[in-house]
Protein backbone atom coordinates (compact mmCIF):
# COMPACT_ATOMS: atom_id res chain seq x y z
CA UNK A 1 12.54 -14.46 11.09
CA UNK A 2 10.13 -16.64 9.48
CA UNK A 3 8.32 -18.45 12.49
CA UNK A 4 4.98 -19.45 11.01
CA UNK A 5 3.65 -18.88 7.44
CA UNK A 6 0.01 -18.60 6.52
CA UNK A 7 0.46 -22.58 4.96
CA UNK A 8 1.80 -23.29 8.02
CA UNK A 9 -1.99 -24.07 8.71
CA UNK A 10 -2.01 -27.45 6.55
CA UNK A 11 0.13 -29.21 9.05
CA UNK A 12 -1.14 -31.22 11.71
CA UNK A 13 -3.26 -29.54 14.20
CA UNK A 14 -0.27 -31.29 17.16
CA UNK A 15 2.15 -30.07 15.38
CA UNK A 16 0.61 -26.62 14.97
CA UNK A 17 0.08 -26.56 18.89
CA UNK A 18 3.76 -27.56 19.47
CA UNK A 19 4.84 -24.44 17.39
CA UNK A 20 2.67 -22.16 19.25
CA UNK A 21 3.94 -23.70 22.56
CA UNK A 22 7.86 -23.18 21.44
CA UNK A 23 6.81 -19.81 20.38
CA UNK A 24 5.19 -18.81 24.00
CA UNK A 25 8.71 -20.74 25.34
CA UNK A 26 10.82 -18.47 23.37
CA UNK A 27 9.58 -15.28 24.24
CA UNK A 28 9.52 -16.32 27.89
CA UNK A 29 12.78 -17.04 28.02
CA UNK A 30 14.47 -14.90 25.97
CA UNK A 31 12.77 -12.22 26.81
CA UNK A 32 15.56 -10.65 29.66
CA UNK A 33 18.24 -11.49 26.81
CA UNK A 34 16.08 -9.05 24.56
CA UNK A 35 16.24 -6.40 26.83
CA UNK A 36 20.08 -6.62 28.04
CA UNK A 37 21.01 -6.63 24.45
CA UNK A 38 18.62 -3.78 23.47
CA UNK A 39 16.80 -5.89 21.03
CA UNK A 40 13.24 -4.56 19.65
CA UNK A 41 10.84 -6.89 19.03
CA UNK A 42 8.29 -6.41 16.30
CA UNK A 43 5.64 -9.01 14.38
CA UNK A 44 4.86 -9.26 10.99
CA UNK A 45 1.39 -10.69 9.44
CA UNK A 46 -1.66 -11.55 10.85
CA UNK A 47 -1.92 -12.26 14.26
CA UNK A 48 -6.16 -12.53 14.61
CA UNK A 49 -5.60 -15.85 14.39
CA UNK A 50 -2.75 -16.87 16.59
CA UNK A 51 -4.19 -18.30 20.03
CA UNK A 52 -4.87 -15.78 22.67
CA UNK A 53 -2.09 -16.39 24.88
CA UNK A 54 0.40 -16.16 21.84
CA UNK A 55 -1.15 -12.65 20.97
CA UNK A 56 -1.28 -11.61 24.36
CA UNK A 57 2.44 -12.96 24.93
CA UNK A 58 3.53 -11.42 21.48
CA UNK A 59 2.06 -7.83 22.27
CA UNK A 60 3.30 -7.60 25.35
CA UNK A 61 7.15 -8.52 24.50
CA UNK A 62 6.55 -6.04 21.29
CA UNK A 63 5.34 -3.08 23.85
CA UNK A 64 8.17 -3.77 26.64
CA UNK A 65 10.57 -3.90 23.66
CA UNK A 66 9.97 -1.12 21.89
CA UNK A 67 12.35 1.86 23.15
CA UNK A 68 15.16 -0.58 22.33
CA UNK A 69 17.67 0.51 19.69
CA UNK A 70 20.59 -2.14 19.17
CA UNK A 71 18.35 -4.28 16.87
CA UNK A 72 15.23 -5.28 15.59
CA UNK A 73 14.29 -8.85 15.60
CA UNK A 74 10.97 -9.03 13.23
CA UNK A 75 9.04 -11.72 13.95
CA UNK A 76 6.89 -13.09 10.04
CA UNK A 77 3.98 -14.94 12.15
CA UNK A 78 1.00 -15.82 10.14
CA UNK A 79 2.64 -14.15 7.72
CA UNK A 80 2.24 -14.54 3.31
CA UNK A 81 3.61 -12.41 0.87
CA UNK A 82 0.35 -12.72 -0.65
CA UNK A 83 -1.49 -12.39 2.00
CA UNK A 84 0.24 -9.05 3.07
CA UNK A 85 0.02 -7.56 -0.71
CA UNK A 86 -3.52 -8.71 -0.97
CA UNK A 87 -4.14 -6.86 2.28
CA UNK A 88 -2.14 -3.56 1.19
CA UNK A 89 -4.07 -3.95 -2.02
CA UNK A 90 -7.39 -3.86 -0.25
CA UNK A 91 -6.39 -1.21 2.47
CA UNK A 92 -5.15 1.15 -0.63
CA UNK A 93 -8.69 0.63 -2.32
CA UNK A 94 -11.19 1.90 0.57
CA UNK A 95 -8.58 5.07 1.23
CA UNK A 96 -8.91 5.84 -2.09
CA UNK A 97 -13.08 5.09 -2.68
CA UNK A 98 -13.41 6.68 0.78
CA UNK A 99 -11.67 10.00 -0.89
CA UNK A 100 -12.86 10.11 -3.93
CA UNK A 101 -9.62 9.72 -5.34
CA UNK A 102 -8.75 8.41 -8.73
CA UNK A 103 -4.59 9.35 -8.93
CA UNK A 104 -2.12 6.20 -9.70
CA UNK A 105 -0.50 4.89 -6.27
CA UNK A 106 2.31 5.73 -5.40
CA UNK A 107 4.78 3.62 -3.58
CA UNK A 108 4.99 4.41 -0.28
CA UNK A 109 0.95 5.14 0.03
CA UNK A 110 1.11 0.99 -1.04
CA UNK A 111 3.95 0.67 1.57
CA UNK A 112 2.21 1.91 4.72
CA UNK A 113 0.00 -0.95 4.31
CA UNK A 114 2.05 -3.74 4.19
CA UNK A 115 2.74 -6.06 7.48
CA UNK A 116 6.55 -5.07 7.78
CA UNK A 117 5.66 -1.23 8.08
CA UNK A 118 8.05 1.08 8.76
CA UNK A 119 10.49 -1.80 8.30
CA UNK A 120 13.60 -1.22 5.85
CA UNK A 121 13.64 -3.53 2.88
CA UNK A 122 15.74 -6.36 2.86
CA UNK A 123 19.21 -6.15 2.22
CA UNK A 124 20.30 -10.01 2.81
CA UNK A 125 17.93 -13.03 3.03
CA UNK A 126 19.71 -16.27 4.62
CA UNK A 127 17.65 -19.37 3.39
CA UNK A 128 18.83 -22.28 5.65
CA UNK A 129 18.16 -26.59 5.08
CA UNK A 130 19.44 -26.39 1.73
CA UNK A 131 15.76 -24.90 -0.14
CA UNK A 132 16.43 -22.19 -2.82
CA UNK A 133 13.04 -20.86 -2.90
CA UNK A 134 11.35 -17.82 -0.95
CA UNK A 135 8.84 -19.05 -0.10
CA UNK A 136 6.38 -16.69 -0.24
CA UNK A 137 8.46 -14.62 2.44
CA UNK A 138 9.08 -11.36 1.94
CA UNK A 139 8.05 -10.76 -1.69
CA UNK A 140 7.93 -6.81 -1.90
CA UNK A 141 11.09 -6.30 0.37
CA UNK A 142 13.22 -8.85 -0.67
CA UNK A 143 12.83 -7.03 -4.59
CA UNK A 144 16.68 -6.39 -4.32
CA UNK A 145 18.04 -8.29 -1.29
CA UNK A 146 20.99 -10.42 -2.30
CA UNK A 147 19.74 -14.41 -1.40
CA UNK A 148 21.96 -16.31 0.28
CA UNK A 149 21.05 -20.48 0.79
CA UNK A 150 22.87 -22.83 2.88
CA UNK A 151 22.76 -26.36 2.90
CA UNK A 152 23.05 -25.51 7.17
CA UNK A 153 19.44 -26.56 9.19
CA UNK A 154 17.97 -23.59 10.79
CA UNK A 155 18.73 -25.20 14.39
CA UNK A 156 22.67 -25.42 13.22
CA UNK A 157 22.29 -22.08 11.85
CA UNK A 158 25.29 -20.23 14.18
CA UNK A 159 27.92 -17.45 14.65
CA UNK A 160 29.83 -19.31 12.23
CA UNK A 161 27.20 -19.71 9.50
CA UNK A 162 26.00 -15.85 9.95
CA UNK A 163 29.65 -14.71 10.05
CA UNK A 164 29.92 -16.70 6.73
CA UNK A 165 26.99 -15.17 5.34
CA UNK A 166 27.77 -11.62 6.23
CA UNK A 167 31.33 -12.17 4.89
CA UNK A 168 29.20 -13.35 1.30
CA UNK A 169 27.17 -10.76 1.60
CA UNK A 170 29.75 -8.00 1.50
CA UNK A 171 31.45 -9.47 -1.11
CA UNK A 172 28.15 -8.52 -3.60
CA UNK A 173 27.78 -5.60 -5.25
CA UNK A 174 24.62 -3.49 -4.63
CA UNK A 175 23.63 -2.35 -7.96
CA UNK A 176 19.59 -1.63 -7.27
CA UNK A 177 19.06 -1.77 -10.94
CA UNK A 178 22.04 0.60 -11.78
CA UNK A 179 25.70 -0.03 -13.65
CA UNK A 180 28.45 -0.98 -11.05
CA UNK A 181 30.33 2.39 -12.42
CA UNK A 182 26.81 4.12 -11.03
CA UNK A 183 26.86 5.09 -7.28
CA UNK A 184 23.86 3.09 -5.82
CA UNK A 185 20.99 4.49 -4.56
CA UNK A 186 19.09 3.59 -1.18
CA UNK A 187 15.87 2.35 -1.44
CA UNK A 188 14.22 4.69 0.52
């Protein structure tokens, strides 16, 4: 769930207070429906900058959440795709001057850096309010997700719309690069 991007910061600073306010709302009250459901929390980007109370708020949801196993809700907040590769980047570049070591990178040494670590890729992404961009959301995982946009406002966004979307979804064939007469491989 994209909840606040890293241009989120250009808007107003009220408005920007009235996210972080709905934010601390959310988790406060939905916190008990998290739990009965078996719903693990997790965040996404950089959260050095969120106010304290939002942090605070944040870490302790993601902590009380985590032996839950139904589903994980991923929270993007202060979150950029190139932010997060910029950051992977950097992290991959002091291992390897710290070690001496001069060998290509491999995939996964890049992936244990980014934000939505150990997170799967992304299989569907549902763009709502009728945009058909990404936004820079998701850049590296959403590499073979099948995009689905819909004309439907993120607050209308319901059991109907998601049912819709799932029932799209399945309809697609995954390919990940290969011929449709080619059995698929994961990701992994």
């Amino acid at each position: 769930l994209f909840s606040f991007s890293t241009e989120n910061w250009k808007r107003p600073k009220a408005e920007i207070q009235a996210i972080w306010s709905l934010m601390r709302e959310f988790f406060q009250t939905r916190f008990d429906r998290c739990m009965e459901l078996g719903i693990r929390v997790t965040a996404s980007g950089d959260l050095s900058r969120l106010p304290a109370l939002n942090r605070k708020l944040i870490g302790q949801v993601i902590k009380k959440t985590s032996g839950n196993k139904a589903l994980t809700a991923n929270f993007c907040v202060n979150y950029g795709s190139f932010d997060e590769i910029l950051h992977a980047a950097s992290a991959v570049v002091q291992e390897r001057v710290k070690a001496k070591n001069s060998k290509p990178v491999l995939r996964a040494e890049f992936e244990k850096h980014l934000y939505t670590h150990p997170l799967p890729p992304v299989d569907l992404l549902v763009r709502p309010g009728g945009e058909q961009r990404l936004s820079n959301f998701l850049l590296w995982q959403c590499a073979y997700a099948e995009l689905y946009f819909t004309e439907t406002l993120w607050p209308d966004f319901g059991r109907k719309q998601l049912l819709a979307a799932l029932k799209w979804y399945r309809s697609r064939p995954r390919k990940f690069g290969g011929l449709l007469t080619q059995k698929a491989e994961t990701r992994a």
